[in-house]
Every structure is written in structure tokens, then in C-alpha cells.
Protein backbone atom coordinates (compact mmCIF):
# COMPACT_ATOMS: atom_id res chain seq x y z
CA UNK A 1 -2.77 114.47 160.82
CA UNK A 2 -0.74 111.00 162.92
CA UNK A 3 2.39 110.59 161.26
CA UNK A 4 4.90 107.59 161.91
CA UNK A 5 8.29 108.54 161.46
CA UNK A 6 10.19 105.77 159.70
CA UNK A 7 14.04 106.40 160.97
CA UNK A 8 13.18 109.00 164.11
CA UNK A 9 16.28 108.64 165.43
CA UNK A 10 18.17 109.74 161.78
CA UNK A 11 19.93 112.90 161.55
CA UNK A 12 16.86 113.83 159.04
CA UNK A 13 14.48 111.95 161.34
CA UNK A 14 15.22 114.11 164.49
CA UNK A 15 15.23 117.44 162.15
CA UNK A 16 11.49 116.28 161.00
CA UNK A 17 9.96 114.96 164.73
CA UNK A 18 11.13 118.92 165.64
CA UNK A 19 9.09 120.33 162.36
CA UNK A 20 5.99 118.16 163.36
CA UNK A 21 6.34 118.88 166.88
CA UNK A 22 5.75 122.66 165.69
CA UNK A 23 3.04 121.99 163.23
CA UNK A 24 -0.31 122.57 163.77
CA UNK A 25 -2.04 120.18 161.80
CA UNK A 26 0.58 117.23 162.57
CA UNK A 27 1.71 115.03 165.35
CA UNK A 28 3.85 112.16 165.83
CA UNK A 29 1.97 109.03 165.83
CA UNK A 30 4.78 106.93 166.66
CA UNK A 31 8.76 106.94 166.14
CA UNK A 32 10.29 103.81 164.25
CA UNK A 33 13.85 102.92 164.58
CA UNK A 34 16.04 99.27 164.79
CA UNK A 35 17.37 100.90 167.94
CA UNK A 36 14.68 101.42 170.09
CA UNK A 37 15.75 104.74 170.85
CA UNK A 38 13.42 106.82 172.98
CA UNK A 39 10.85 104.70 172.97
CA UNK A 40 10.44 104.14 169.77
CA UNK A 41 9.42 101.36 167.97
CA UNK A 42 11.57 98.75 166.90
CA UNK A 43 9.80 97.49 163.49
CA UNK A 44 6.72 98.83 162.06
CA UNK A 45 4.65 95.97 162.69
CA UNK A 46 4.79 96.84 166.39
CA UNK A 47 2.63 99.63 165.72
CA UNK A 48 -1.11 99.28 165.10
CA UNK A 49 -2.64 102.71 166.65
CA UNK A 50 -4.19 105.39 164.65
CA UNK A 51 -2.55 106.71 161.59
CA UNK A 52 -2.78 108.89 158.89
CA UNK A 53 0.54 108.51 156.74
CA UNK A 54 4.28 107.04 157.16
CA UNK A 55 7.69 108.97 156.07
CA UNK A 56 10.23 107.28 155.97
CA UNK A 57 13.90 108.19 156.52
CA UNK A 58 15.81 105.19 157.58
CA UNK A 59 17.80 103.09 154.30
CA UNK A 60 16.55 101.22 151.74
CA UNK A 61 17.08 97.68 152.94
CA UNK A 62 14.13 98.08 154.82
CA UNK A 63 11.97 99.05 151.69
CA UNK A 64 9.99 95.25 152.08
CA UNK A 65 9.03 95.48 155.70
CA UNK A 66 7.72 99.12 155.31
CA UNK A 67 5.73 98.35 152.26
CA UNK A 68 4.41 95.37 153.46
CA UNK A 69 3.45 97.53 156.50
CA UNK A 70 2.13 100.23 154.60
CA UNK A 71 -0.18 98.04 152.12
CA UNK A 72 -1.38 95.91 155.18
CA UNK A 73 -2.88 99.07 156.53
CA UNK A 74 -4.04 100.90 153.61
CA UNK A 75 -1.44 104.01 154.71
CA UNK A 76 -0.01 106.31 152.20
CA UNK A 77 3.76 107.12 152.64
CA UNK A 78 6.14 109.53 151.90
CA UNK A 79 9.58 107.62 150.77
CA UNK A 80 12.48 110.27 151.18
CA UNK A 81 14.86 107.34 151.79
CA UNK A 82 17.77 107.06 148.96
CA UNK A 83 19.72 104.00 146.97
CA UNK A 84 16.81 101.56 146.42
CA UNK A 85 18.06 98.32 144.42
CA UNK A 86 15.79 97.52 140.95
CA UNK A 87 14.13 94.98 143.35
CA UNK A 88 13.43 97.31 145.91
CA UNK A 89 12.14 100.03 143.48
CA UNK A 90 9.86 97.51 142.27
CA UNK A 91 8.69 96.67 145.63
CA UNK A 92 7.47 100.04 146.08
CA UNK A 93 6.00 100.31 142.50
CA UNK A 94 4.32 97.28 143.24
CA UNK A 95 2.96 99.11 146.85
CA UNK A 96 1.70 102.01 144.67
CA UNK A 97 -0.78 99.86 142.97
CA UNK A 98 -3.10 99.36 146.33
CA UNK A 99 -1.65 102.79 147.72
CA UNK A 100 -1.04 106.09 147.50
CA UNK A 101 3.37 106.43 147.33
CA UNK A 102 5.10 109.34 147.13
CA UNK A 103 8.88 109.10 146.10
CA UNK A 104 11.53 111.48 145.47
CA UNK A 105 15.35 111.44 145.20
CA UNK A 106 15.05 115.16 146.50
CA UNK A 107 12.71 116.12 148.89
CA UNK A 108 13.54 119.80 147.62
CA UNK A 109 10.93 121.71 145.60
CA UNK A 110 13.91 123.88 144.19
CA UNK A 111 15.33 121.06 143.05
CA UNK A 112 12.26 119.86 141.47
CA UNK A 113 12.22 123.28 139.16
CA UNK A 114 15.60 122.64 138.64
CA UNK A 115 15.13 119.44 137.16
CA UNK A 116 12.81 120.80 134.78
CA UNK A 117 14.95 124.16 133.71
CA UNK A 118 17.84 121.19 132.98
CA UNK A 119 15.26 119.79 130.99
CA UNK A 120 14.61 122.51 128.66
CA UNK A 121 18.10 123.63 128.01
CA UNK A 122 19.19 119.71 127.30
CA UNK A 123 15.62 119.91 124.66
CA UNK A 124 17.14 123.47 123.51
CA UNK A 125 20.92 122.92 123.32
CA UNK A 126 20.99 119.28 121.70
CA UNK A 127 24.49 119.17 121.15
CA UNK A 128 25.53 120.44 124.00
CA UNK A 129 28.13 118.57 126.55
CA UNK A 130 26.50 117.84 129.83
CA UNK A 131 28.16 117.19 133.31
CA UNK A 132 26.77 116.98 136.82
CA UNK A 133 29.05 117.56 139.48
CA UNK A 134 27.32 116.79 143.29
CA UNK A 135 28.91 117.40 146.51
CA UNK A 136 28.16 116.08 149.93
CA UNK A 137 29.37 115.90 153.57
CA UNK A 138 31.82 112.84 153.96
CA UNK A 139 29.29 110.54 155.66
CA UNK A 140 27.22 109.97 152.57
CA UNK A 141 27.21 106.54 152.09
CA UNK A 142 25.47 106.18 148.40
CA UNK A 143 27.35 107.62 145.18
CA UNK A 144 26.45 109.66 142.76
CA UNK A 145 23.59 111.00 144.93
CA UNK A 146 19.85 110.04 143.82
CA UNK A 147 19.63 113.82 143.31
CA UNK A 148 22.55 113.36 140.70
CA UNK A 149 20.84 110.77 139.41
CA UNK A 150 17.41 112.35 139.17
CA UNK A 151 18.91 115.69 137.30
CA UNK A 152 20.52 112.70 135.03
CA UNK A 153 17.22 111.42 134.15
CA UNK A 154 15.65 114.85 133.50
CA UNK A 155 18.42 115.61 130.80
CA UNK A 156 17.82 111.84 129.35
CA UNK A 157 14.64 112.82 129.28
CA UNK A 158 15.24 115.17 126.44
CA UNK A 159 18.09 113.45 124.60
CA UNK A 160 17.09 109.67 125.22
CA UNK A 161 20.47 108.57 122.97
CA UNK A 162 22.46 109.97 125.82
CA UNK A 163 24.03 107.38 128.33
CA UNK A 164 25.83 107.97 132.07
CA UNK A 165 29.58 107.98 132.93
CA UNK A 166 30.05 107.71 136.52
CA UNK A 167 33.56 109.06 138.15
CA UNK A 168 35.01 109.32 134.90
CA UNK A 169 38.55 107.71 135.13
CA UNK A 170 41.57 106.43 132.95
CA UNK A 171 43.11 107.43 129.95
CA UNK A 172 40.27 108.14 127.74
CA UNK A 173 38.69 111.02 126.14
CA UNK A 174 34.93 112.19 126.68
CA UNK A 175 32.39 110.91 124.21
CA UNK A 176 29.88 112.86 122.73
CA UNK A 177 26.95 110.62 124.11
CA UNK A 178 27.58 110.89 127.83
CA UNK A 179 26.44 112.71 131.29
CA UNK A 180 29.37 112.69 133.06
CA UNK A 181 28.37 112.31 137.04
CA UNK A 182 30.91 112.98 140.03
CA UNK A 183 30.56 112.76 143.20
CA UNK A 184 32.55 114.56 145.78
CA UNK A 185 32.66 113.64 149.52
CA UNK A 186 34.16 116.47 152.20
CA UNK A 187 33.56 118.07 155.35
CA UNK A 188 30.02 118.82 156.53
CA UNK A 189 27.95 120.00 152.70
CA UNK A 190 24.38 119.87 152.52
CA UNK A 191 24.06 118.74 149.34
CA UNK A 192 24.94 121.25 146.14
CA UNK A 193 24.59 120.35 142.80
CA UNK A 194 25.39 121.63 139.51
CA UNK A 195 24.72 120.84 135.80
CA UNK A 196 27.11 122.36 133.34
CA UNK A 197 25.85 122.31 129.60
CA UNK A 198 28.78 122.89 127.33
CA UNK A 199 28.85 124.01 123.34
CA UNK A 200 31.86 125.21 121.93
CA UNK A 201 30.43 128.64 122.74
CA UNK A 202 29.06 129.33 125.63
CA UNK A 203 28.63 127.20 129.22
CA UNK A 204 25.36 127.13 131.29
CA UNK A 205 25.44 126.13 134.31
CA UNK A 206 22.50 125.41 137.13
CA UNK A 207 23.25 125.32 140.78
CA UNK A 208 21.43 124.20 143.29
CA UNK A 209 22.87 124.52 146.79
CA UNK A 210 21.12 123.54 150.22
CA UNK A 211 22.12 125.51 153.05
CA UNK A 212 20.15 123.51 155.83
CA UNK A 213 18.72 119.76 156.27
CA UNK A 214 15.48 121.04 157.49
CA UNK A 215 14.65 121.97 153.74
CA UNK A 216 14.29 117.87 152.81
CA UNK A 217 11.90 117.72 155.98
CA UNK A 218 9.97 120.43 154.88
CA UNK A 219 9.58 118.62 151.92
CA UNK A 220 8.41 115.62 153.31
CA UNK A 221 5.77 117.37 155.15
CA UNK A 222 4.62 119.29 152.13
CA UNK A 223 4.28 116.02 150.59
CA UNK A 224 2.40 114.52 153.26
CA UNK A 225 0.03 116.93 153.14
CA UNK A 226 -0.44 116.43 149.53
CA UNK A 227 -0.89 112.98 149.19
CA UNK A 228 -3.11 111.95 152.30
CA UNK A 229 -6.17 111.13 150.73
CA UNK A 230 -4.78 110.52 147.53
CA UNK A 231 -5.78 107.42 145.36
CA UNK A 232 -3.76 105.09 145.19
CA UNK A 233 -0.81 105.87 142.61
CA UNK A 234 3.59 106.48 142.60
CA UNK A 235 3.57 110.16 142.75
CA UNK A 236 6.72 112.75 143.10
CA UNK A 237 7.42 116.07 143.06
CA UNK A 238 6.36 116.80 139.48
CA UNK A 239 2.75 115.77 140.76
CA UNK A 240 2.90 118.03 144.17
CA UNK A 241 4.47 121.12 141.52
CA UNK A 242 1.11 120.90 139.89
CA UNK A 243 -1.19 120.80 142.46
């Protein structure tokens, strides 16, 4: 399988050109990157040699060219990139309709079974307080996380009437009808996150910690894998779960 790496010269990009490099069944294709950087390209467009599927880890502002790229060729992709706009999360919903798109805020498959345990307690506990508490390393850019976020939506799932309080602030007291989200930003963290479910009995709490990068990369290979050949479609990890 020819993958193009969409952001090779990343931190994650890097970390995945070393995991295809000691695949098997994968090689790099070619290396995309607004710097040039070891030879690699400098837009997609430059590009027109074989391929089998794009992932992408570079930032959303380039969401247009790469779907434009993408759809031109017919090439499924693997977005792993974070903090998409409405209009670029429409761009790519729009892709999905001619190709085959997978997109995650969490490349993790842990964190895709933890987004459905959260599920089932919010269903089971519907009462409950809920609060989601996500720390990174200090270079994160984009807060709360799309991993917050994501957990978010799986609890809102469940109880719809719910709505999201970001950084909670002031002199104010918590409403009954909120996720509160917070983001922390020290030091060199992975990524953990936790959802606390509160009743005036007992707390839950779910915890999902990543010790190494190399676990999103993973991620984006096993959903390479899964989605080459594909039709076209907007999958995630939900549809890579139950495969």
C-alpha cells in the first residue's frame, strides 16, 4: 500500500514515516509539507505518482487544498488532523460524498471504547453531573481538545438536553444541564483524559491516558488499512470497531 503523508515533517508525521518505514504492507509514496523539508513536497498538487491513500497530519487550514486533492484523484484519506472550522468540516463532508473519508478526533481505539462506556453510564445515570477534564503538553495549540470534544458528544449523545461549558469561570454556580470541559496545558503530556459522572452518591470516573505519540499513528495506519477500498462514505472509529 503508497501512502502520502500529509504533514511528514510534524512531530506525529515523523513518528508515522518511522511506523511505515517498518511495515510490511506500506511505503511512503511521497512526504507533503509547506516546508519542503527533505524533499518533500511542498503542496499536494505537486504529486501525481502512484497512490493508494493520504493521512494527513498537518492543521486544518489546509482542509480545501487536500480535499480538493483527494477528490481530484479518487484517493481515500485518513484525516487525523484536529480544530476544523464548520466550513471546513463541511468541506470534508462534502469530499465524503465522491470518497471514501475517514475522520477522528482520536486516532486511539481505547479512546474509541471509551467513548462508548461514557455513553452508557450518561444513558444509565441520567441525573448524574458530568465533567471532562483533558490535559496536554503546553504546545497544544487548539482548546478543549477534539478528544474532549468527542467524549462531549458521546455523553450528548445520551442526554441530548445537555449543553457544554467551556473553562468554567466567574462567580456562578454549576447548572444542572451542563458538561463542564477544561483544558489544562503543562510540560510534555500525551494527552489524558477523564470523565467524572457525579450523583450525590457515588463518582465514576473514566481515564484514558496515552503514554506515547506512536499510539495516534498506529491508529492512522489501522485506519488506512480499513478504509482503502472502501466506498465512498465519512467513516470513524465506530465503523473500524465493527469491522
Amino acid at each position: 500500500m503508497k501512502v502520502i503523508i500529509n504533514g511528514i515533517d510534524g512531530a506525529m508525521g515523523q513518528i508515522l514515516a518511522r511506523i511505515i518505514e517498518q511495515t510490511d504492507d506500506m511505503e511512503i509514496a511521497a512526504g507533503i509539507t509547506p516546508t519542503g523539508a527533505d524533499g518533500a513536497y511542498l503542496t499536494p498538487s505537486e504529486y501525481t505518482g502512484p497512490a493508494d491513500v493520504m493521512i494527513d497530519f498537518s492543521h486544518h487550514e489546509g482542509t480545501k487544498t487536500m480535499m480538493d486533492y483527494c477528490s481530484e484523484r479518487g484517493l481515500p484519506v485518513v484525516v487525523c488532523t484536529t480544530g476544523q472550522t464548520e466550513y471546513e468540516m463541511q468541506m470534508i463532508v462534502k469530499a465524503a460524498e465522491s470518497i471514501p473519508v475517514f475522520k477522528s478526533a482520536n486516532m486511539s481505539v481505547g479512546v474509541a471504547l471509551v467513548a462508548k462506556v461514557v455513553n452508557e453510564i450518561a444513558a444509565k445515570f441520567g441525573k448524574c453531573d458530568v465533567e471532562i477534564v483533558e490535559t496536554h503538553h503546553n504546545r497544544k495549540v487548539d482548546a478543549p481538545s477534539g478528544t474532549a470534544l468527542m467524549l462531549a458528544d458521546a455523553v450528548k449523545e445520551a442526554r441530548p438536553e445537555l449543553h457544554y461549558n467551556l473553562g468554567r469561570s466567574g462567580n456562578c454556580k454549576r447548572e444542572p444541564d451542563e458538561i463542564g470541559i477544561n483544558a489544562v496545558r503543562m510540560g510534555n503530556i500525551v494527552g489524558t483524559h477523564e470523565v467524572m459522572f457525579g450523583t450525590n452518591t457515588q463518582t465514576i470516573t473514566v481515564t484514558h491516558q496515552a503514554l506515547d505519540r506512536a499510539l495516534f499513528a498506529d491508529g492512522a495506519v489501522d485506519a488506512a488499512r480499513f478504509i482503502v477500498n472502501k466506498p465512498a462514505g465519512l467513516y470513524d472509529m465506530n465503523d473500524l470497531l465493527a469491522d
